[in-house]
PDB file of N, CA and C in Angstrom:
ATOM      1  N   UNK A   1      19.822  39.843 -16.927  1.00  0.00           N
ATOM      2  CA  UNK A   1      19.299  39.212 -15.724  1.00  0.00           C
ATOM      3  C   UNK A   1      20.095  37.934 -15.463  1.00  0.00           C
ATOM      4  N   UNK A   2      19.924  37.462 -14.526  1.00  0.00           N
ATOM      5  CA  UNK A   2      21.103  36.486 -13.725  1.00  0.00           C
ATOM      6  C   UNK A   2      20.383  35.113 -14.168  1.00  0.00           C
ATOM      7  N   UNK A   3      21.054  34.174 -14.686  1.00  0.00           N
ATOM      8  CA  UNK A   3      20.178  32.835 -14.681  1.00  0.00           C
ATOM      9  C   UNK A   3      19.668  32.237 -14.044  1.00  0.00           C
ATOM     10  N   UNK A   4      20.425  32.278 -12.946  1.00  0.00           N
ATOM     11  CA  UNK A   4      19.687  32.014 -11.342  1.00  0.00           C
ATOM     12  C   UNK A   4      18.769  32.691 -11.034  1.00  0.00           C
ATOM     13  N   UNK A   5      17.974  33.758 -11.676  1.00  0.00           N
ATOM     14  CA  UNK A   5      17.186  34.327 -11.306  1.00  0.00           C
ATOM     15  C   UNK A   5      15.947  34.175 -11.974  1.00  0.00           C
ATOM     16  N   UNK A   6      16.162  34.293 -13.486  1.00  0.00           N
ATOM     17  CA  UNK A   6      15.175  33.664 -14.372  1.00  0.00           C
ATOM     18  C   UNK A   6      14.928  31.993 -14.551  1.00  0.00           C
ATOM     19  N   UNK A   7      15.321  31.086 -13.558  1.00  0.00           N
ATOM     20  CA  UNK A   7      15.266  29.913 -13.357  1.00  0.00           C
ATOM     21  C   UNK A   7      14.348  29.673 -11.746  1.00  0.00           C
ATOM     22  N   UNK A   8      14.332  30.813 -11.513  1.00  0.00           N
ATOM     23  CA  UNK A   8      13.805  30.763 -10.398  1.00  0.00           C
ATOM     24  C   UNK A   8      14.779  30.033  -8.762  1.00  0.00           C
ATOM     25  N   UNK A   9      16.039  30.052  -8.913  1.00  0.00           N
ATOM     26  CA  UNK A   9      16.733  29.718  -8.050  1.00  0.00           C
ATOM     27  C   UNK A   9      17.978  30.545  -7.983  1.00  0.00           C
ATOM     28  N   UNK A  10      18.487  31.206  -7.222  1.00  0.00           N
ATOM     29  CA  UNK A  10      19.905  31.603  -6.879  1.00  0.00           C
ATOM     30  C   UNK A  10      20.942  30.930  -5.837  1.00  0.00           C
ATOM     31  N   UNK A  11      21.919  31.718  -5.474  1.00  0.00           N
ATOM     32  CA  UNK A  11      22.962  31.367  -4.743  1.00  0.00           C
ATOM     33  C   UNK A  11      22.832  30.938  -3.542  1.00  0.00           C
ATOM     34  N   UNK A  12      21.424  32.003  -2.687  1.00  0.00           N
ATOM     35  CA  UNK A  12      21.230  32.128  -1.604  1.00  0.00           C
ATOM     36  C   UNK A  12      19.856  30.775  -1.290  1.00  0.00           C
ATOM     37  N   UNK A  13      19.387  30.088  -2.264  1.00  0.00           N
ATOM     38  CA  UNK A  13      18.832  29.004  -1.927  1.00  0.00           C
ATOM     39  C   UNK A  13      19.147  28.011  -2.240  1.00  0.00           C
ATOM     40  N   UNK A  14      19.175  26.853  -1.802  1.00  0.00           N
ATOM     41  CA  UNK A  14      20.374  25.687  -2.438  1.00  0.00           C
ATOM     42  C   UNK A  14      19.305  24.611  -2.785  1.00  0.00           C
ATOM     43  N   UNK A  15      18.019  24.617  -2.973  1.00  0.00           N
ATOM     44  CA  UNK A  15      17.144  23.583  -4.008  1.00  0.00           C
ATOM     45  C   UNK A  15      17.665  23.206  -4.638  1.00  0.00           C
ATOM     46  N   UNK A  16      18.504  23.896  -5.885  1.00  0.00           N
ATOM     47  CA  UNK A  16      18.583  23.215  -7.275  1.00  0.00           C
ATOM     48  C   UNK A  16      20.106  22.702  -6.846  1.00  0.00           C
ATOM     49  N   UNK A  17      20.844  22.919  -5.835  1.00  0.00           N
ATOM     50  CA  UNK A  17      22.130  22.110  -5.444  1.00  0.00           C
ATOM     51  C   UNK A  17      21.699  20.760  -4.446  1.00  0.00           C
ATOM     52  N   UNK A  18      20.610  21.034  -3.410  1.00  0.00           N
ATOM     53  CA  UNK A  18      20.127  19.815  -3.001  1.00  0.00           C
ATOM     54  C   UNK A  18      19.314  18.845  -4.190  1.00  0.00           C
ATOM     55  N   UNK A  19      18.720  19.158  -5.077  1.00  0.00           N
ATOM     56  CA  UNK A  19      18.284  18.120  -6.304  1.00  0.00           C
ATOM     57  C   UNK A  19      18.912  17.499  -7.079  1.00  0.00           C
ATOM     58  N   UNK A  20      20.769  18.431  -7.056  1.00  0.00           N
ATOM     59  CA  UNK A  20      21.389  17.696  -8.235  1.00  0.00           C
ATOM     60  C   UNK A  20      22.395  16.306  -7.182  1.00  0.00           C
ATOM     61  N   UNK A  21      21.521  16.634  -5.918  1.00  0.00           N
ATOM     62  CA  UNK A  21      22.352  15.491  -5.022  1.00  0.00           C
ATOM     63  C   UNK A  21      21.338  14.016  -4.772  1.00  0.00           C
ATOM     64  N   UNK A  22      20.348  14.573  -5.520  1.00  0.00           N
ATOM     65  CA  UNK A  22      19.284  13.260  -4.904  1.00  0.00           C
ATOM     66  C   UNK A  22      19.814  12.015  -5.356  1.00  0.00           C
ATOM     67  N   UNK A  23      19.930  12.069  -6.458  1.00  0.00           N
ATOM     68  CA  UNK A  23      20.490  10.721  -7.269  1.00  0.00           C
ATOM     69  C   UNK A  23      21.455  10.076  -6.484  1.00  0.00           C
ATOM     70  N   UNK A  24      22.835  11.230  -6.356  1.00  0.00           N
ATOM     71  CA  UNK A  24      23.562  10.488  -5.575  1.00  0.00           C
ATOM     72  C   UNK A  24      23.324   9.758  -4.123  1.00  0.00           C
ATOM     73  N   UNK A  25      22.598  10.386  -3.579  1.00  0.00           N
ATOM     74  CA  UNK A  25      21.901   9.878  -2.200  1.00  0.00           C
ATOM     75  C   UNK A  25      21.738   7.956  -2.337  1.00  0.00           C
ATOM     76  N   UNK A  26      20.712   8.126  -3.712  1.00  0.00           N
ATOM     77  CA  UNK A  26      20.424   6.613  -3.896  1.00  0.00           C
ATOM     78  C   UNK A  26      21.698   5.524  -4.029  1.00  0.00           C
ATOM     79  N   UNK A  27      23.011   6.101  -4.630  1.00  0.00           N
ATOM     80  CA  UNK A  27      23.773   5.520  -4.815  1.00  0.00           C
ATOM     81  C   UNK A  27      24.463   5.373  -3.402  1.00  0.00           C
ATOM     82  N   UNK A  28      24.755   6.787  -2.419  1.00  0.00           N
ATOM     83  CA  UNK A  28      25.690   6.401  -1.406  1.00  0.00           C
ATOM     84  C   UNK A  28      24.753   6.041  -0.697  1.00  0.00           C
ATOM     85  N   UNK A  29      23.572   5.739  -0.233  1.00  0.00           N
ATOM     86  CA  UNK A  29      22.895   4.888   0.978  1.00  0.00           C
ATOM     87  C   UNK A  29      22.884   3.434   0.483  1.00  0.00           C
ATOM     88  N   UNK A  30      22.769   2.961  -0.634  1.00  0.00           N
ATOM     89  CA  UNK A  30      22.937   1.494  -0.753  1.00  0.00           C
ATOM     90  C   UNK A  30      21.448   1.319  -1.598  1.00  0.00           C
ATOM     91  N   UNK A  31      21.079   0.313  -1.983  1.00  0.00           N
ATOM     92  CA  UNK A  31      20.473  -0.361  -3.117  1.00  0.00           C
ATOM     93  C   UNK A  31      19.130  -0.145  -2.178  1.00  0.00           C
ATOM     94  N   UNK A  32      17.968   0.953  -2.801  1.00  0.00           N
ATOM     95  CA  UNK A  32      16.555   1.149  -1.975  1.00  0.00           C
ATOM     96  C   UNK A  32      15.654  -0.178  -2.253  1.00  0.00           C
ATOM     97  N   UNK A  33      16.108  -0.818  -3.388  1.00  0.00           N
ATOM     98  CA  UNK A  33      14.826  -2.299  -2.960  1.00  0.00           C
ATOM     99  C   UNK A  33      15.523  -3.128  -1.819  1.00  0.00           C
ATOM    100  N   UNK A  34      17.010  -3.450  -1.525  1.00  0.00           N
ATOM    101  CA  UNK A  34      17.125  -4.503  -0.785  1.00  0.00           C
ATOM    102  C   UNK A  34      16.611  -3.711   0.611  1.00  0.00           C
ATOM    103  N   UNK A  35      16.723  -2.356   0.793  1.00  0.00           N
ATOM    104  CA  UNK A  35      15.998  -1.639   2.129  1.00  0.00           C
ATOM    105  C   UNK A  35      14.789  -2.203   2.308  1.00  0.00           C
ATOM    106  N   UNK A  36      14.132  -2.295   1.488  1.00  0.00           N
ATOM    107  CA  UNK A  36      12.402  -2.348   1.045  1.00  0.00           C
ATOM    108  C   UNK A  36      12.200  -3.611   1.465  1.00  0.00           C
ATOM    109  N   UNK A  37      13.045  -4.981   0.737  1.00  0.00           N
ATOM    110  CA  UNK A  37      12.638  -6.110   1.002  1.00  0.00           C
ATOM    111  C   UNK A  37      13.144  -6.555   2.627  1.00  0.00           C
ATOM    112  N   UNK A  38      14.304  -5.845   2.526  1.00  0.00           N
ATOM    113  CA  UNK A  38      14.787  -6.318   4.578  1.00  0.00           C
ATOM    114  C   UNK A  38      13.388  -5.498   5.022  1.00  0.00           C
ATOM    115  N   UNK A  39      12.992  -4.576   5.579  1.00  0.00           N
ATOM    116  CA  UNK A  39      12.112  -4.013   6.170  1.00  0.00           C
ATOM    117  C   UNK A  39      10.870  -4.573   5.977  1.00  0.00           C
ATOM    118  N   UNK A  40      10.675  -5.200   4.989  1.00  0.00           N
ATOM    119  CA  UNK A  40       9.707  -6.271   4.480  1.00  0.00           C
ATOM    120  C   UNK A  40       9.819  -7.471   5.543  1.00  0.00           C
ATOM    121  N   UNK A  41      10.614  -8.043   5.224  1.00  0.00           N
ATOM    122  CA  UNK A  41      11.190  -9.402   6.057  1.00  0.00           C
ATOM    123  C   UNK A  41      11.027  -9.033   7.648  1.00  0.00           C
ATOM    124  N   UNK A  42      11.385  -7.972   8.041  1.00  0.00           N
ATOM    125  CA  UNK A  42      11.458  -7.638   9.606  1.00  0.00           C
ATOM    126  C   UNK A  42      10.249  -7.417   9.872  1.00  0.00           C
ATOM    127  N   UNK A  43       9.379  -6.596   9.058  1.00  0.00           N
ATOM    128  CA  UNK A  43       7.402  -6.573   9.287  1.00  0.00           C
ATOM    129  C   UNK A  43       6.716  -7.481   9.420  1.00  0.00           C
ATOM    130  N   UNK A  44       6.633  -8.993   8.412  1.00  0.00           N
ATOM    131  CA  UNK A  44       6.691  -9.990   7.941  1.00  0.00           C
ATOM    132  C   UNK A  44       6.783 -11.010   8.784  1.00  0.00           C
ATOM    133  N   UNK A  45       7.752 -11.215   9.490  1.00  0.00           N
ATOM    134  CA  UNK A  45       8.140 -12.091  10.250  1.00  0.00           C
ATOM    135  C   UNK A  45       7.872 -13.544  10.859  1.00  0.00           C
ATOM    136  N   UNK A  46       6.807 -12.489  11.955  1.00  0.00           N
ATOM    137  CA  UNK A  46       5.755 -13.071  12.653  1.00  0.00           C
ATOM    138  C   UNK A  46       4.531 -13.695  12.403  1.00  0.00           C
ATOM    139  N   UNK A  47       4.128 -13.091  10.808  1.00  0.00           N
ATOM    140  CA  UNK A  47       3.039 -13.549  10.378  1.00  0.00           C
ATOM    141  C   UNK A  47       2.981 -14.822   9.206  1.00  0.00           C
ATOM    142  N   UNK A  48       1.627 -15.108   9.190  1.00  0.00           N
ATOM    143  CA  UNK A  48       1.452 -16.606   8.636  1.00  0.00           C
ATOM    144  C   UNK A  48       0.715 -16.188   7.763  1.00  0.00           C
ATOM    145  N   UNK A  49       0.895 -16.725   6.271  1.00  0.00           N
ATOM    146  CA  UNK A  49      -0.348 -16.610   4.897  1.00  0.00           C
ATOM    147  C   UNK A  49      -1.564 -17.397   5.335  1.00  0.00           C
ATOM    148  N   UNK A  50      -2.340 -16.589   5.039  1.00  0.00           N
ATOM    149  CA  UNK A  50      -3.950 -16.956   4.768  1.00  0.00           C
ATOM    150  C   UNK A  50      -4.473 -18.593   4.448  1.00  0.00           C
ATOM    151  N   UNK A  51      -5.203 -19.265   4.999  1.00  0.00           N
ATOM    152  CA  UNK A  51      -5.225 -20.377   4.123  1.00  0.00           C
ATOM    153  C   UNK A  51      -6.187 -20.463   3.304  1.00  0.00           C
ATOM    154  N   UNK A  52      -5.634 -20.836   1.991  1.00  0.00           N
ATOM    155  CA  UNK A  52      -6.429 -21.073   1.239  1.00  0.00           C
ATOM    156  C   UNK A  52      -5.652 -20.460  -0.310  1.00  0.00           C
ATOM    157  N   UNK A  53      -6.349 -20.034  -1.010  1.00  0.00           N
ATOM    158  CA  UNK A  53      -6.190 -18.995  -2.015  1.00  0.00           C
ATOM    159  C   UNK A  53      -5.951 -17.648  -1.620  1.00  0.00           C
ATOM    160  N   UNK A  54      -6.946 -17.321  -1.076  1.00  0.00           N
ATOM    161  CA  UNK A  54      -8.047 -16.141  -1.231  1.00  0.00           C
ATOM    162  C   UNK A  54      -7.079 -15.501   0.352  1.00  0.00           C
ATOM    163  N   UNK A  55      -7.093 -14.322   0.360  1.00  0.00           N
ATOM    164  CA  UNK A  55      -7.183 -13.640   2.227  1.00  0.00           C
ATOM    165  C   UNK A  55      -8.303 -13.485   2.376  1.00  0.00           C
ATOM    166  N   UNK A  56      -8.436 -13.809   4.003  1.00  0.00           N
ATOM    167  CA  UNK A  56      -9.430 -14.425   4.737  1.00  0.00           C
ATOM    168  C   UNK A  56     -10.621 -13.097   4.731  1.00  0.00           C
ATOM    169  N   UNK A  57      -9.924 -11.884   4.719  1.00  0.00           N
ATOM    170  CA  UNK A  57     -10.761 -10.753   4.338  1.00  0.00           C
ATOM    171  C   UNK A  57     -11.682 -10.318   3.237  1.00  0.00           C
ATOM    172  N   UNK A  58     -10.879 -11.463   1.962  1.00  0.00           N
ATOM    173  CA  UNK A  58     -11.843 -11.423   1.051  1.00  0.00           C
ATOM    174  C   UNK A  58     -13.328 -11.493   0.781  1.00  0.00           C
ATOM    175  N   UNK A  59     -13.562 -10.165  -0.185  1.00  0.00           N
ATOM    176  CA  UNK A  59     -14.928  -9.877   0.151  1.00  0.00           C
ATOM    177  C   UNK A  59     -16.008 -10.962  -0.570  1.00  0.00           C
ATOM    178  N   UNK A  60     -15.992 -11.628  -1.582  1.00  0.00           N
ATOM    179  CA  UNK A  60     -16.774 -12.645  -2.203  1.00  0.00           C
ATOM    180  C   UNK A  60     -16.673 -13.943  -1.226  1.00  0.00           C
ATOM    181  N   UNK A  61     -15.744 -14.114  -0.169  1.00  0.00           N
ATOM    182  CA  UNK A  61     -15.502 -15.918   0.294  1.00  0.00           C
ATOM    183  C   UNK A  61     -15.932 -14.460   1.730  1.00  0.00           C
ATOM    184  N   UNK A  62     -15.960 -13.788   2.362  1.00  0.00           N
ATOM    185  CA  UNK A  62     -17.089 -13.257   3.826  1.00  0.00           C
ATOM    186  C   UNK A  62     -18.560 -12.941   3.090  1.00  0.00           C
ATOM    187  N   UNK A  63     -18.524 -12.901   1.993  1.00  0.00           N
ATOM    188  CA  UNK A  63     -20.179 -13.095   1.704  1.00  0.00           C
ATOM    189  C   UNK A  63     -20.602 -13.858   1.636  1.00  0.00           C
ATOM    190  N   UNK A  64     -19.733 -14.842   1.280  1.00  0.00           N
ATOM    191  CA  UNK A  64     -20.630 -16.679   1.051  1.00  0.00           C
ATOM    192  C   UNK A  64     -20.962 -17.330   2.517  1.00  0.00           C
ATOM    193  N   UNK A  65     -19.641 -16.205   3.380  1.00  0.00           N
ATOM    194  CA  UNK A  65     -19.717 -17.264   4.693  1.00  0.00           C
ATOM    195  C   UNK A  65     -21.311 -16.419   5.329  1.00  0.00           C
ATOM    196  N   UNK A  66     -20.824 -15.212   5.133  1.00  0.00           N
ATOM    197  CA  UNK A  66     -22.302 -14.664   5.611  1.00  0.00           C
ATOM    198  C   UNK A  66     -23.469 -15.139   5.222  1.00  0.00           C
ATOM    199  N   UNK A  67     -23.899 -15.554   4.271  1.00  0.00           N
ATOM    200  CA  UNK A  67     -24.733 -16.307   3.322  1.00  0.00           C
ATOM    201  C   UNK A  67     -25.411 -17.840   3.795  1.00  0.00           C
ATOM    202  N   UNK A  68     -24.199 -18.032   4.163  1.00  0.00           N
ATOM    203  CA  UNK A  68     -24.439 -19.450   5.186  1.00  0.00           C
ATOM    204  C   UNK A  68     -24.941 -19.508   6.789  1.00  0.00           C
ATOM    205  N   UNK A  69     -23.937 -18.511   6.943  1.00  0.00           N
ATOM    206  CA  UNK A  69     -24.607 -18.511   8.302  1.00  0.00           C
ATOM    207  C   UNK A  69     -26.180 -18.018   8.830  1.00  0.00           C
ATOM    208  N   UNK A  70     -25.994 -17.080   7.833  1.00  0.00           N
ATOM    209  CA  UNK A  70     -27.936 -16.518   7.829  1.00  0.00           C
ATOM    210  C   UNK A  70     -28.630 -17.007   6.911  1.00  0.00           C
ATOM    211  N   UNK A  71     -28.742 -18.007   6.668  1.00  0.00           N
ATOM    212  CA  UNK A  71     -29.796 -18.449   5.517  1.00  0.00           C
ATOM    213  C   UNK A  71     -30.917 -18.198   5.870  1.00  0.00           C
ATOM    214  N   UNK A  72     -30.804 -19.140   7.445  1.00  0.00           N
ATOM    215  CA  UNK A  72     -32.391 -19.386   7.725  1.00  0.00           C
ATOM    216  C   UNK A  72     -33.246 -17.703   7.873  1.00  0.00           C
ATOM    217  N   UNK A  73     -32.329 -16.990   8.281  1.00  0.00           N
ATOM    218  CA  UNK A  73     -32.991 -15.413   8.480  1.00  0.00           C
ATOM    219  C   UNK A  73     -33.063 -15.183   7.041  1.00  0.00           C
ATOM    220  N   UNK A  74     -32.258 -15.256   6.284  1.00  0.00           N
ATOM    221  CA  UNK A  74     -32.435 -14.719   3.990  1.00  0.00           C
ATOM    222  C   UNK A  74     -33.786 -15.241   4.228  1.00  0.00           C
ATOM    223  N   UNK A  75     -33.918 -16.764   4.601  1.00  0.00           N
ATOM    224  CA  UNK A  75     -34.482 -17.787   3.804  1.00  0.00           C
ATOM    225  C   UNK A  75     -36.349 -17.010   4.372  1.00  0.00           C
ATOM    226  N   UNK A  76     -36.410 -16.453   5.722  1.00  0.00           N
ATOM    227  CA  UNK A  76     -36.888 -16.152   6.172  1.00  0.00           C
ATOM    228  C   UNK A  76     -37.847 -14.927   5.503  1.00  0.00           C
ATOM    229  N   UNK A  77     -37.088 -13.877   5.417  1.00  0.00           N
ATOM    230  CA  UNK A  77     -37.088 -12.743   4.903  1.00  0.00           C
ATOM    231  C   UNK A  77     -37.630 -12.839   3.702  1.00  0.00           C
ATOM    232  N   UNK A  78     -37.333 -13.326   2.651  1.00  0.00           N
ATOM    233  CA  UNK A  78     -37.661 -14.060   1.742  1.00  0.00           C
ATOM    234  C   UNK A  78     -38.868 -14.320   1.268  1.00  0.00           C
ATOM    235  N   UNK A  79     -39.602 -15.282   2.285  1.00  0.00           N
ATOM    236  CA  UNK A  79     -40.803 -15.569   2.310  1.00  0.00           C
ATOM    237  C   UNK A  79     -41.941 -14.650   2.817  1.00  0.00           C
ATOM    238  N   UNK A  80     -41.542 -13.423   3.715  1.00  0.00           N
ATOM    239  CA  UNK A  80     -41.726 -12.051   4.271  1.00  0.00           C
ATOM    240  C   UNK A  80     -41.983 -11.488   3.098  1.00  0.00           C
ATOM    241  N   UNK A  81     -40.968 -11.376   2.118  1.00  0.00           N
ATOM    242  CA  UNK A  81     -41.251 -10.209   1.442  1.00  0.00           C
ATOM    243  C   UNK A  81     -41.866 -10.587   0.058  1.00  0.00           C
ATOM    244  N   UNK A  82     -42.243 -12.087  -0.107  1.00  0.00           N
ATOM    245  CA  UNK A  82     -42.722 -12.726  -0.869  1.00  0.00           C
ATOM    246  C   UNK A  82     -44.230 -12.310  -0.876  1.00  0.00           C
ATOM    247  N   UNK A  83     -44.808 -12.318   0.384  1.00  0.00           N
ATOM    248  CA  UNK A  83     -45.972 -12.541   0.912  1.00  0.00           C
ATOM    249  C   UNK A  83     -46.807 -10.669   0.039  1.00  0.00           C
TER     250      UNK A  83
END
């Protein structure tokens, strides 16, 4: 039997000739992190870091703010379910 055949690839499909090219790909397109970090930089741009520590999305510093802003309804509720 043909090796190409018990490997599961022959002549007439070129997988295992397109795979032994991947590597090289990385080499002739150029260095994939500096891609990564330019495309970074160009996304990036426009935008400004968070102030503070924390991003502003953070879920422990929007619970505290939530926390504050509804007290008087917690504080409320509270005494509701105290009762």
């Amino acid at each position: 039997m043909d090796a190409g055949l018990r490997e599961g690839t022959k002549e007439k499909m070129p997988l295992a000739r397109l795979w032994q090219l991947v590597p090289g790909y990385g080499i002739w397109d150029g260095p994939t992190e500096s891609h990564i970090s330019t495309a970074a930089r160009l996304i990036l741009k426009d935008y400004v870091p968070a102030p503070g520590l924390w991003p502003t999305e953070w879920v422990p510093a929007r619970l505290a703010a939530a926390r504050v802003k509804y007290a008087d309804a917690l504080a409320e509720k509270e005494m509701t379910d105290a009762r």
